[in-house]
N, C-alpha and C. Protein backbone atom coordinates (compact mmCIF):
# COMPACT_ATOMS: atom_id res chain seq x y z
N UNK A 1 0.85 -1.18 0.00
CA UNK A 1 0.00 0.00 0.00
C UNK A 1 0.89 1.24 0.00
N UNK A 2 0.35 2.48 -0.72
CA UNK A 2 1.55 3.10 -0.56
C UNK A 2 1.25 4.39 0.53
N UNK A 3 2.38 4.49 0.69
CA UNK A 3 2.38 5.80 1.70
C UNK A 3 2.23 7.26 1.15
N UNK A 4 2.31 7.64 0.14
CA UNK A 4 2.22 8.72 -0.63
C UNK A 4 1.13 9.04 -1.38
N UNK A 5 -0.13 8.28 -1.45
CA UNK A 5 -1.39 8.83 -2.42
C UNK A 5 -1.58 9.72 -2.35
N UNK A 6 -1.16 10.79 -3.09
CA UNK A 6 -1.29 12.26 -3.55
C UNK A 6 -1.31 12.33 -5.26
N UNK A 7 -1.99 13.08 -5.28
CA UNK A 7 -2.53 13.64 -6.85
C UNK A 7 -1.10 14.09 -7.56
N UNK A 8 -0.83 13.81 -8.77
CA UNK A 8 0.39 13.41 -9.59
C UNK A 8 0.63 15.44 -9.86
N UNK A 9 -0.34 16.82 -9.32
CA UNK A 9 -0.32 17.79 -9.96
C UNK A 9 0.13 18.39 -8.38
N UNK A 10 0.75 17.60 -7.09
CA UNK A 10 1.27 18.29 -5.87
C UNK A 10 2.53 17.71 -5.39
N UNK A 11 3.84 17.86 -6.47
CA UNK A 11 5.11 17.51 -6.31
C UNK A 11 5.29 17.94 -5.22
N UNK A 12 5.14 18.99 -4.84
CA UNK A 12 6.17 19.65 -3.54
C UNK A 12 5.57 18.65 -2.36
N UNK A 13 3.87 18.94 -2.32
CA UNK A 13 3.79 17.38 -1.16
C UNK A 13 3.89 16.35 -1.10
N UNK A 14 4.45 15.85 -1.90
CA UNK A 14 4.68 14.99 -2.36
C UNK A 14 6.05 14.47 -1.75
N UNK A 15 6.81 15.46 -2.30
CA UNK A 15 8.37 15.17 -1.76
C UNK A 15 8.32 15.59 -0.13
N UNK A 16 7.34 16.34 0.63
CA UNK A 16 7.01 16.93 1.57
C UNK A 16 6.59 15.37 2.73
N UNK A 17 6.17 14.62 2.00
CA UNK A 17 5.50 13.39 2.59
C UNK A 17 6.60 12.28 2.66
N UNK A 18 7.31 12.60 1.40
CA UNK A 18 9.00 11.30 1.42
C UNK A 18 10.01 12.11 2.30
N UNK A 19 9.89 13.33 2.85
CA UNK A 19 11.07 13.36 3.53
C UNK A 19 10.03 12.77 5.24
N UNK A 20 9.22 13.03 5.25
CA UNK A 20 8.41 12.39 6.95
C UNK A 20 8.42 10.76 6.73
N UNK A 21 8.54 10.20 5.99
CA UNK A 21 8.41 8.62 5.49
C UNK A 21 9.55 7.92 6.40
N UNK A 22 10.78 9.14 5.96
CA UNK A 22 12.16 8.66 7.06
C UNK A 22 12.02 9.27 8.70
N UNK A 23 10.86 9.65 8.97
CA UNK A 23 11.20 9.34 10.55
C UNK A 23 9.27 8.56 10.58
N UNK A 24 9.10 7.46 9.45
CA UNK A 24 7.59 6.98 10.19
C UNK A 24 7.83 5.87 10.66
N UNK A 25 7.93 5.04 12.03
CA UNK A 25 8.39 3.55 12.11
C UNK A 25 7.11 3.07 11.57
N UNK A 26 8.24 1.34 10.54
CA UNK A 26 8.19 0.62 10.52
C UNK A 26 8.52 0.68 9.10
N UNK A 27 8.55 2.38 8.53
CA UNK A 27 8.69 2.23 6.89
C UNK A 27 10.28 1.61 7.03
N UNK A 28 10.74 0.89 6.02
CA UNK A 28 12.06 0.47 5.67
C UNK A 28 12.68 0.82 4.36
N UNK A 29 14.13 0.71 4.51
CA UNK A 29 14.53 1.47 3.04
C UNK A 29 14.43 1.03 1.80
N UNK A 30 13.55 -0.53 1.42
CA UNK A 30 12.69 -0.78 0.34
C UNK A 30 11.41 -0.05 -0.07
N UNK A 31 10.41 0.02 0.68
CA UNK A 31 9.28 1.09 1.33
C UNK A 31 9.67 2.51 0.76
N UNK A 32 10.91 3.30 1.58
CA UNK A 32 11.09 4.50 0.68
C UNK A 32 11.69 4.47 -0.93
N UNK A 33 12.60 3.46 -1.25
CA UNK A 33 13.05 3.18 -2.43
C UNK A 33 11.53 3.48 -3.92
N UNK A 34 10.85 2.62 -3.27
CA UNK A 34 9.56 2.59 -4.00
C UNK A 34 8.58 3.78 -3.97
N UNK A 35 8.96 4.29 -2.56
CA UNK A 35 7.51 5.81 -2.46
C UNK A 35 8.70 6.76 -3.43
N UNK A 36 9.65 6.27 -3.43
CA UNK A 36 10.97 7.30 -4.30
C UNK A 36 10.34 7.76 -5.70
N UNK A 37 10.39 6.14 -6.16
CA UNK A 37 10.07 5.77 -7.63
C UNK A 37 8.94 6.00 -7.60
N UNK A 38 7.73 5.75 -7.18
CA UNK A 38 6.66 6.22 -7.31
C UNK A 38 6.69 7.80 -7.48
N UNK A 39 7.12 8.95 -6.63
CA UNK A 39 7.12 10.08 -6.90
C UNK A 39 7.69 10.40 -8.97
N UNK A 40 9.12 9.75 -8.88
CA UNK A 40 9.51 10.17 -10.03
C UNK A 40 8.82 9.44 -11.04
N UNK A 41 7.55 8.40 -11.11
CA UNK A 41 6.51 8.31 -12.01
C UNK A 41 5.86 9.36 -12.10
N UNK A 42 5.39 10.07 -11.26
CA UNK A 42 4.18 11.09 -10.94
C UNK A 42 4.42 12.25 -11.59
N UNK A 43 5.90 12.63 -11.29
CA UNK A 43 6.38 13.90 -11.05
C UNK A 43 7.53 14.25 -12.35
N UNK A 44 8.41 13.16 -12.76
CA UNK A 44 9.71 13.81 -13.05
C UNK A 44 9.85 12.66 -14.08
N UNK A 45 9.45 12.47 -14.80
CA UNK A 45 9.36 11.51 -15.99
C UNK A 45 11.04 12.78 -16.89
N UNK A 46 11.76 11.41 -17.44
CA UNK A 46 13.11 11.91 -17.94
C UNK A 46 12.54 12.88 -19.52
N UNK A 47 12.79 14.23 -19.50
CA UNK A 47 12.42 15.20 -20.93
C UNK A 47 13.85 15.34 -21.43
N UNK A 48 14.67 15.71 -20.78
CA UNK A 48 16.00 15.99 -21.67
C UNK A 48 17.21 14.97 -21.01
N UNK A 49 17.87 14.61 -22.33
CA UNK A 49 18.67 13.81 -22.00
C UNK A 49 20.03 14.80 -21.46
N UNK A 50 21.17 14.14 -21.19
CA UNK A 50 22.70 14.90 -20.75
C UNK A 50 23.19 15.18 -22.24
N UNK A 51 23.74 16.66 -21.92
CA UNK A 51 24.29 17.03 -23.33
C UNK A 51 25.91 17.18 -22.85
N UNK A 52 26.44 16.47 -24.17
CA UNK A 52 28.03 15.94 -23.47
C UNK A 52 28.53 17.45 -23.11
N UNK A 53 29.33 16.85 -22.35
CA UNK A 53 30.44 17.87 -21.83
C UNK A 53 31.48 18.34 -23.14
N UNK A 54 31.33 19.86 -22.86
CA UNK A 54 32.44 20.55 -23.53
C UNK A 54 33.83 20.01 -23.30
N UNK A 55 34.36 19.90 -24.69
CA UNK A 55 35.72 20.00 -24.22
C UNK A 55 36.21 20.60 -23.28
N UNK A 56 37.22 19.99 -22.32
CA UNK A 56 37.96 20.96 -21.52
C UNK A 56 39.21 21.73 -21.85
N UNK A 57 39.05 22.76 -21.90
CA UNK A 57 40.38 23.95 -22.68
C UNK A 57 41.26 24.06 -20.85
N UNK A 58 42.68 23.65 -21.04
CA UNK A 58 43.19 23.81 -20.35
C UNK A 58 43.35 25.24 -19.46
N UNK A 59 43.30 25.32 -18.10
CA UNK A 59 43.61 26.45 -17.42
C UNK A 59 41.75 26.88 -17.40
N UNK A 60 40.92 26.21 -18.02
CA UNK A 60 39.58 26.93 -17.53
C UNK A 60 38.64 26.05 -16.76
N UNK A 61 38.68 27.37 -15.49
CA UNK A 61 37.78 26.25 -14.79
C UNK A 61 36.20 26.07 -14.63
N UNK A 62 35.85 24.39 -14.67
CA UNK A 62 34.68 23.98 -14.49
C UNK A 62 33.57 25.13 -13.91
N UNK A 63 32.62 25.06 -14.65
CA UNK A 63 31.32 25.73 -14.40
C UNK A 63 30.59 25.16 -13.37
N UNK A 64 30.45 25.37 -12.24
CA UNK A 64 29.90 24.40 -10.87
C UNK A 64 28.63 25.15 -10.29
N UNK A 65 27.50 24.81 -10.13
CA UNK A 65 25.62 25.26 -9.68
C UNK A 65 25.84 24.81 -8.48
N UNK A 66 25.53 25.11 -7.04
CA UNK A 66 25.14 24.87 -6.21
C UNK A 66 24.07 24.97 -6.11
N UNK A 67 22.97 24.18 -6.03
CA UNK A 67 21.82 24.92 -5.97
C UNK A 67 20.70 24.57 -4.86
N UNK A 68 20.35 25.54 -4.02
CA UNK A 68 19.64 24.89 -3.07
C UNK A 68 18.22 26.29 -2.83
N UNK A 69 17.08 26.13 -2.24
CA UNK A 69 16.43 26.61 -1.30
C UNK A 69 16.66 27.30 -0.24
N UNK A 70 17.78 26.25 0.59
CA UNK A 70 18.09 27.10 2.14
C UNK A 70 19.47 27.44 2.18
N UNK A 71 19.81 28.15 1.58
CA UNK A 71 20.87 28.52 1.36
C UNK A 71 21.36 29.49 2.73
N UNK A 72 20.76 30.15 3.17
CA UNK A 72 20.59 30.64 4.13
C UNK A 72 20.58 29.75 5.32
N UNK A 73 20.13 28.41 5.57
CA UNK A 73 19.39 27.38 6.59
C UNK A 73 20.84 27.20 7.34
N UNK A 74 20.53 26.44 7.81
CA UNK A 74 21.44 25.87 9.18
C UNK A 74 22.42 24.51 8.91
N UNK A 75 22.02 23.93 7.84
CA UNK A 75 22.87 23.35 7.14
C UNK A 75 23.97 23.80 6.34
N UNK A 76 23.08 24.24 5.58
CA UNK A 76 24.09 25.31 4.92
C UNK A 76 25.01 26.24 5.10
N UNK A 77 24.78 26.76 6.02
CA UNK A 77 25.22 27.70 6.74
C UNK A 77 26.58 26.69 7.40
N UNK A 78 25.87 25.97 7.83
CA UNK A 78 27.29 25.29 8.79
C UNK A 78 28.40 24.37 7.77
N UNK A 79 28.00 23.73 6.26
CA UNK A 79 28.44 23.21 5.74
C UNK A 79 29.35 23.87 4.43
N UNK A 80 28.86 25.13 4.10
CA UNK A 80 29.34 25.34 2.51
C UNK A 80 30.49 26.43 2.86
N UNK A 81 30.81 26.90 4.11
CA UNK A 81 31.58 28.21 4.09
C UNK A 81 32.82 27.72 3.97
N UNK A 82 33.24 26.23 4.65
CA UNK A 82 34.09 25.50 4.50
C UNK A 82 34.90 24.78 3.51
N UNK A 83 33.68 24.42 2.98
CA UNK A 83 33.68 23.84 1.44
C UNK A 83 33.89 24.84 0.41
N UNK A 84 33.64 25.81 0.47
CA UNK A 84 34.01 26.77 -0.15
C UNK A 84 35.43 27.61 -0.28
N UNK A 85 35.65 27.94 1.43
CA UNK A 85 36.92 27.98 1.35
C UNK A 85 38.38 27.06 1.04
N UNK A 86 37.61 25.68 0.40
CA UNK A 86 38.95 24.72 0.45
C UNK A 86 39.04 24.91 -1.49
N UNK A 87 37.92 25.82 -1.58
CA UNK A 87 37.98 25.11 -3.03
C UNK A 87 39.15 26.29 -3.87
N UNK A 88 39.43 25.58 -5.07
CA UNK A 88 40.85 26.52 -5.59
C UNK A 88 40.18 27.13 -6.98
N UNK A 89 39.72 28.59 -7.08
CA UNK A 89 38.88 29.24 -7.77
C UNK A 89 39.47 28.97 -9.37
N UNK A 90 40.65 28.25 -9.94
CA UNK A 90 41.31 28.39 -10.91
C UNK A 90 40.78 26.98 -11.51
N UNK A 91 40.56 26.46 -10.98
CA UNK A 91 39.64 25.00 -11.31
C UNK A 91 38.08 25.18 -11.45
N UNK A 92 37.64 25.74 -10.01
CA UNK A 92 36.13 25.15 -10.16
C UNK A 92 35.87 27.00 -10.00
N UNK A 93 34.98 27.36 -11.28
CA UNK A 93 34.18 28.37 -11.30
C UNK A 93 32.60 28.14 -9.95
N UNK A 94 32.46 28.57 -8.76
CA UNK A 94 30.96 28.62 -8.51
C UNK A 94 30.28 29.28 -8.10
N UNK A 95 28.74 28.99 -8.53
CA UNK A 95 28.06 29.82 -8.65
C UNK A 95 26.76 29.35 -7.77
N UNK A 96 26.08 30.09 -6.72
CA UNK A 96 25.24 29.94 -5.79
C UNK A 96 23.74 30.10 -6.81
N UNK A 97 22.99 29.06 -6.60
CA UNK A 97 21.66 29.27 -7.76
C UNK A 97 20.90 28.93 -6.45
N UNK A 98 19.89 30.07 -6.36
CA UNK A 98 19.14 30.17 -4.85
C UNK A 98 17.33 30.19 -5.80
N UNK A 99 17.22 28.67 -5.10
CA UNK A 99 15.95 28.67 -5.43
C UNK A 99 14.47 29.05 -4.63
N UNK A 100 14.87 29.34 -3.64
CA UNK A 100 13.82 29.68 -2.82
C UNK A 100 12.62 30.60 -3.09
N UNK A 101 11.30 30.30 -3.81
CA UNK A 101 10.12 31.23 -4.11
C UNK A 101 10.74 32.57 -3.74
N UNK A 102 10.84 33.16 -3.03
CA UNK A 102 11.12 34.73 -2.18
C UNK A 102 12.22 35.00 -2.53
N UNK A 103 12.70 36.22 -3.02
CA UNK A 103 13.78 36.82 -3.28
C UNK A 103 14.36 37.32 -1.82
N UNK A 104 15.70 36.67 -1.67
CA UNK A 104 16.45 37.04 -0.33
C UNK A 104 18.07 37.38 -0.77
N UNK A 105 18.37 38.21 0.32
CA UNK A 105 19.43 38.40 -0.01
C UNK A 105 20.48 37.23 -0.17
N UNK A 106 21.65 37.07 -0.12
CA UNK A 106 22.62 36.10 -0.30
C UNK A 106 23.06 36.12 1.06
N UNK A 107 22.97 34.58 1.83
CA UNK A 107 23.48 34.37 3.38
C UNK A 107 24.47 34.92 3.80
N UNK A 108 24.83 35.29 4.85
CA UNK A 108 25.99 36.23 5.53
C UNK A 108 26.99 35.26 5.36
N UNK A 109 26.94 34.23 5.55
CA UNK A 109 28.54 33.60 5.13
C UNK A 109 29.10 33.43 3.61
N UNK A 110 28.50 34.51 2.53
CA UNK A 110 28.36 33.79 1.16
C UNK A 110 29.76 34.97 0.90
N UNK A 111 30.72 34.56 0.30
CA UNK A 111 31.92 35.63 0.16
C UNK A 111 31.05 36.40 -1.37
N UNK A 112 31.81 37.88 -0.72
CA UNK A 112 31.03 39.12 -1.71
C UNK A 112 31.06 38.55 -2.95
N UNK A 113 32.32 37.89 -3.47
CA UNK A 113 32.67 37.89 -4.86
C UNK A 113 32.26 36.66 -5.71
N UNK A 114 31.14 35.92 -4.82
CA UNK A 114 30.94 34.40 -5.09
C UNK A 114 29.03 34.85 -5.57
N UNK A 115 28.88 34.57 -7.19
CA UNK A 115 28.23 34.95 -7.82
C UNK A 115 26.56 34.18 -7.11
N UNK A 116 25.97 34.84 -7.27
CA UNK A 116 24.31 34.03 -6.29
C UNK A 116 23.14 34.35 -7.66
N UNK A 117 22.75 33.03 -7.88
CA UNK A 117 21.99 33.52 -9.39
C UNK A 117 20.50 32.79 -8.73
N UNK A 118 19.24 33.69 -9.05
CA UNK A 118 17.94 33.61 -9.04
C UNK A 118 17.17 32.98 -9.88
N UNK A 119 16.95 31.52 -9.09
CA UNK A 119 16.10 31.06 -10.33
C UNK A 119 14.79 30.12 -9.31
N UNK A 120 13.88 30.81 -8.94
CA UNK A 120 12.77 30.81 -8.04
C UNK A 120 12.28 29.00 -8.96
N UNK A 121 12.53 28.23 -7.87
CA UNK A 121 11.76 27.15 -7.67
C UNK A 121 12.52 26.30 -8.75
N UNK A 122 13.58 26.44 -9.25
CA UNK A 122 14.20 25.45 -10.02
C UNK A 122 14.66 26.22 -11.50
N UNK A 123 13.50 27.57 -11.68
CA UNK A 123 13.59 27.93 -12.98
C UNK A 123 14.64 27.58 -14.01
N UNK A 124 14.13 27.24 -14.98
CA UNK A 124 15.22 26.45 -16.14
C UNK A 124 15.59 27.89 -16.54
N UNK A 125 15.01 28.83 -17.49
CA UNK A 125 15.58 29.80 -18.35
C UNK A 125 16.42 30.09 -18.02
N UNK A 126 16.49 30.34 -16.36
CA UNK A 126 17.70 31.55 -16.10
C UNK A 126 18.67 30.61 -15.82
N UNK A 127 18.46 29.39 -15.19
CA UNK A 127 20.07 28.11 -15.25
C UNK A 127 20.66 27.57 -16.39
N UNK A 128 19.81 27.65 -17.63
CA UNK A 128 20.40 27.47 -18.73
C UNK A 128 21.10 27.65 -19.35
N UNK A 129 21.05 29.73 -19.18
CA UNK A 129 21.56 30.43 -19.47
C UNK A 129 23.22 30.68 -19.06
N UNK A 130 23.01 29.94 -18.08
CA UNK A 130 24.67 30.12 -17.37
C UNK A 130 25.27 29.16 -17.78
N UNK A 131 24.94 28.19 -18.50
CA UNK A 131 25.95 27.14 -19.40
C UNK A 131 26.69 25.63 -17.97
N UNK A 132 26.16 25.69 -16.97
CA UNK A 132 27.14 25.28 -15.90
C UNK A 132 26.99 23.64 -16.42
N UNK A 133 28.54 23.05 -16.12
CA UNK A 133 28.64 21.84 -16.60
C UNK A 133 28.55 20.75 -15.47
N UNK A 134 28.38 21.36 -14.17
CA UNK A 134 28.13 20.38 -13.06
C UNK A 134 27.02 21.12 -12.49
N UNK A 135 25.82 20.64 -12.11
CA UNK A 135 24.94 21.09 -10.93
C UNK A 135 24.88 20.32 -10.09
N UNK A 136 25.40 21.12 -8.76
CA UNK A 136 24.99 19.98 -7.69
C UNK A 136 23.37 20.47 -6.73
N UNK A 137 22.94 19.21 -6.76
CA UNK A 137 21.82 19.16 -5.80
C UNK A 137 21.76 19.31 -4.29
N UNK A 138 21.79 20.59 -3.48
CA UNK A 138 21.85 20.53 -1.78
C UNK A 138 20.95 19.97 -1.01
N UNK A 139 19.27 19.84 -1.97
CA UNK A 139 18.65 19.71 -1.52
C UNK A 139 17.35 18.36 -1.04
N UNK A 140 17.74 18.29 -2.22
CA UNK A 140 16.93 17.02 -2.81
C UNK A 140 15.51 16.82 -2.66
N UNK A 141 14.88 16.12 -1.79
CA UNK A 141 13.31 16.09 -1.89
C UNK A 141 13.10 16.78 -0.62
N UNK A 142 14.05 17.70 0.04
CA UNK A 142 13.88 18.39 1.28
C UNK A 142 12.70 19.43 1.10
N UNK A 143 11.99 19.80 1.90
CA UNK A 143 11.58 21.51 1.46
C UNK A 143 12.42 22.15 0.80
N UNK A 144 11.88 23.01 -0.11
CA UNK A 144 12.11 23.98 -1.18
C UNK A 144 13.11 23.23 -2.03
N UNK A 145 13.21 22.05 -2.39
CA UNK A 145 14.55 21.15 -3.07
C UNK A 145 13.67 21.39 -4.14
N UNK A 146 14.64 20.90 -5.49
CA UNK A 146 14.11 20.78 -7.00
C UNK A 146 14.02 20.16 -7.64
N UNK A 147 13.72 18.67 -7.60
CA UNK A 147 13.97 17.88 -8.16
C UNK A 147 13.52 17.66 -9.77
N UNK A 148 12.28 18.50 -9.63
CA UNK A 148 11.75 18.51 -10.80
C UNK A 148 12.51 19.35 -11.85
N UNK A 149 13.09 20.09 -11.25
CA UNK A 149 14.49 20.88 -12.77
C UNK A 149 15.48 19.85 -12.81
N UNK A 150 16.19 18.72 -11.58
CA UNK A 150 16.74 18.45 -11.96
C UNK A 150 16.69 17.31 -12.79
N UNK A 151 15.41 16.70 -12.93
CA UNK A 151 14.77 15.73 -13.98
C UNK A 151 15.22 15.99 -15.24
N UNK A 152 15.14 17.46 -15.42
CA UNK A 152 14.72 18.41 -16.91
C UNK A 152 16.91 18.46 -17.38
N UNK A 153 17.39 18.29 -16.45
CA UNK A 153 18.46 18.17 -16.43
C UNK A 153 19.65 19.91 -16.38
N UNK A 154 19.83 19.60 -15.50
CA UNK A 154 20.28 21.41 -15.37
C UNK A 154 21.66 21.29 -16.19
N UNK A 155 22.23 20.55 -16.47
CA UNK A 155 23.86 20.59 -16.80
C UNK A 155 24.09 19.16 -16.88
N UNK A 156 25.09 19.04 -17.59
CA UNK A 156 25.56 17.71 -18.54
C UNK A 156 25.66 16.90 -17.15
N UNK A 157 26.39 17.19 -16.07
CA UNK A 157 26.71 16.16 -14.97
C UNK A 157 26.28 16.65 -13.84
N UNK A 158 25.43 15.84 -13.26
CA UNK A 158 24.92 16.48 -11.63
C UNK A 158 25.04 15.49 -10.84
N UNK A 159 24.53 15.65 -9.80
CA UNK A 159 25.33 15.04 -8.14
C UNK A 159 24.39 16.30 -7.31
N UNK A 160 24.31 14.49 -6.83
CA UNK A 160 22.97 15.13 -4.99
C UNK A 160 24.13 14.65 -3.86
N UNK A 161 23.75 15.88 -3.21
CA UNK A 161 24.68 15.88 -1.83
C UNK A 161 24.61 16.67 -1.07
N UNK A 162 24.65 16.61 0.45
CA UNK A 162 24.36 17.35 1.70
C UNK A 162 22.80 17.25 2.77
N UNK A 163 21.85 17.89 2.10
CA UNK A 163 20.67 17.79 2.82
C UNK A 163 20.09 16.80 2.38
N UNK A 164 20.13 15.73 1.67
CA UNK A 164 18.97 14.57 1.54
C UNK A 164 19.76 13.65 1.38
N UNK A 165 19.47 12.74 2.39
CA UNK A 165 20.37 11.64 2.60
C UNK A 165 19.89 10.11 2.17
N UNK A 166 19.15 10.07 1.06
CA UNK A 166 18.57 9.16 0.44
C UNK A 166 18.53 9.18 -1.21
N UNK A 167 18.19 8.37 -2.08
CA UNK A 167 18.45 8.57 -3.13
C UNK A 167 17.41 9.86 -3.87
N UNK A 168 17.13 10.32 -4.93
CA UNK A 168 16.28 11.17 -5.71
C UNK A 168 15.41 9.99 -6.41
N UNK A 169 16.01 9.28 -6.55
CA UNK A 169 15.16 8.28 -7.57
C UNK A 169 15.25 8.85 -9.22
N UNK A 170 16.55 9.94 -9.22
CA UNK A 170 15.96 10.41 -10.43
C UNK A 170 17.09 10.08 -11.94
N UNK A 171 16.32 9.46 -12.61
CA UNK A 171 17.51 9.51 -13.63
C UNK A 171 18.52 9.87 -14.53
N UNK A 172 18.16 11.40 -14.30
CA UNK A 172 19.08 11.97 -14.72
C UNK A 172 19.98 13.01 -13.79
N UNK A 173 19.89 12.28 -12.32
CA UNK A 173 20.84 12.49 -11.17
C UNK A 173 22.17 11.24 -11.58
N UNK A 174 23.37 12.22 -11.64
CA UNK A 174 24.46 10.80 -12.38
C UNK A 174 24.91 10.31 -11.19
N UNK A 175 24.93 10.75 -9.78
CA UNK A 175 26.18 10.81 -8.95
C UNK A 175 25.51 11.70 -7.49
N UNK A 176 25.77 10.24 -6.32
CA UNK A 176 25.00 10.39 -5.35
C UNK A 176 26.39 10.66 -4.44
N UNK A 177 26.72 11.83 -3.89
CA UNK A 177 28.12 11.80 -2.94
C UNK A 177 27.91 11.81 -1.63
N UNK A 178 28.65 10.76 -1.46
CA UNK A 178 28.62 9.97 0.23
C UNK A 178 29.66 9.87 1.13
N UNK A 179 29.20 9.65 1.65
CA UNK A 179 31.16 8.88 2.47
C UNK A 179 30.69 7.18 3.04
N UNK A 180 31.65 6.54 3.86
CA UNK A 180 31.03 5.56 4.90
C UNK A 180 30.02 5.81 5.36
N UNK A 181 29.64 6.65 6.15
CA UNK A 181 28.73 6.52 7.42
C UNK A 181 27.67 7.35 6.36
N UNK A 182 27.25 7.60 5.51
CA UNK A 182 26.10 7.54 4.82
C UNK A 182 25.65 7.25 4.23
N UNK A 183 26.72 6.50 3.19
CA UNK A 183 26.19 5.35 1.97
C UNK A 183 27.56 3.80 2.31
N UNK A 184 27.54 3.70 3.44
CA UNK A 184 28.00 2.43 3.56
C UNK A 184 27.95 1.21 2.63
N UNK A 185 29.08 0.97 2.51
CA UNK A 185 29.23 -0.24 1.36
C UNK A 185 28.06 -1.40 1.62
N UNK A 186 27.11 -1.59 0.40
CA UNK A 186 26.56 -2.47 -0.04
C UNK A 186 24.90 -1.90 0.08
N UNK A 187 24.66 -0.86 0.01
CA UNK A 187 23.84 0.63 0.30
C UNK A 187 23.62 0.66 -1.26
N UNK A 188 24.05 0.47 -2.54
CA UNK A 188 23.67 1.03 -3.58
C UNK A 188 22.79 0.51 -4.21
N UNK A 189 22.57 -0.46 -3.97
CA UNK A 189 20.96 -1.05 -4.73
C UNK A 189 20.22 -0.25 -4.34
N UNK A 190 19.80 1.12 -3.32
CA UNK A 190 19.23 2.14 -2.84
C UNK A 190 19.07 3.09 -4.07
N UNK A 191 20.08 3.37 -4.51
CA UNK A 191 20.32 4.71 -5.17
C UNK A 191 20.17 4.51 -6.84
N UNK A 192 19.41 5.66 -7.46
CA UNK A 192 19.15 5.25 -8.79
C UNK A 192 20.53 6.28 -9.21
N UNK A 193 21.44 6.76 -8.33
CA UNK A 193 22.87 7.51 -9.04
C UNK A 193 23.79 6.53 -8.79
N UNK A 194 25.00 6.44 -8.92
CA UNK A 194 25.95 5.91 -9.08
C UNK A 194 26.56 6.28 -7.59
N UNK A 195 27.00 5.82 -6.51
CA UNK A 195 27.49 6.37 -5.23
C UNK A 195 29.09 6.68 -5.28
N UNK A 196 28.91 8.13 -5.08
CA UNK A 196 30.39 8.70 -5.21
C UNK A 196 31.15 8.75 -3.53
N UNK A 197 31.85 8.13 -3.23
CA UNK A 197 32.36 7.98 -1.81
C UNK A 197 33.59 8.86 -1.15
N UNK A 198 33.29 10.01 -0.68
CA UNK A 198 34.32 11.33 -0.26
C UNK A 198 35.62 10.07 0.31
């Protein structure tokens, strides 16, 4: 029986109902695997395939989407200032894509010079436009997450990681990044991405 009967035209409760699934006892991680797939029947049927990656011209660096909702949140906040500062700007170009309905400013830990692009609820036009060859997913089926752009495929190679600690179910998610203690070896029959292990 499933745990999710909701009308195929209320994604957000949808994904709103699979993130409470992981604290309902007795559901198990076959149970969510399936309310997974069930959503991405409903919701996120594959429209565009991956368009290959550009050549890489030496000395230029990768086009990289962060893209989340709570960019601002408490995760975030505690996770990306770090990650950010390790990263070496001559390699990875990135760019903060803040999806959150409401126009907000850019979080106090976001460095001035680290570009924050508006694209309310996933919007394709304006992510398109930025050409980025990796999008990563912060959010996943969390509140305000996107899964449904990232169906539509934001950039040739994407990867879910940080706030949703379960698979997307989605197929044109390439690359689920984990470590041990969250995708423990023998964990991937879970994941419809490929498990990338920090």
């Amino acid at each position: 029986v499933a745990h999710c009967a909701v009308p195929a035209i209320k994604p957000v409760l949808h994904s709103n109902l699979l993130v409470h699934l992981h604290a309902t006892p007795g559901v198990d991680a076959a149970t969510l695997q399936r309310e997974t797939g069930d959503w991405v029947t409903a919701h996120a049927p594959i429209e565009r395939t991956a368009p290959a990656l550009p050549p890489r011209r030496r000395g230029t660096p990768l086009r990289v989407a962060l893209v989340s909702g709570h960019l601002g949140g408490p995760i975030m906040s505690a996770s990306l200032p770090d990650v950010l500062a390790a990263i070496d700007p001559s390699r990875l170009a990135i760019t903060l894509v803040d999806t959150h309905v409401e126009a907000t400013p850019p979080p106090s830990w976001c460095p001035p010079q680290l570009p924050v692009l508006r694209a309310p609820r996933g919007e394709l036009p304006a992510i398109d436009s930025a050409n980025f060859e990796l999008a990563v997913d912060l959010d996943g089926h969390a509140p305000r997450g996107v899964p449904r752009a990232f169906a539509h495929r934001l950039a040739p190679l994407q990867v879910s990681w940080l706030d949703w600690f379960n698979s997307t179910g989605l197929a044109n998610m390439d690359y689920w990044l984990g470590d041990a203690l969250s995708t423990p070896p023998g964990c991937e029959a879970r994941f419809s991405e490929r498990v990338w292990r920090l």
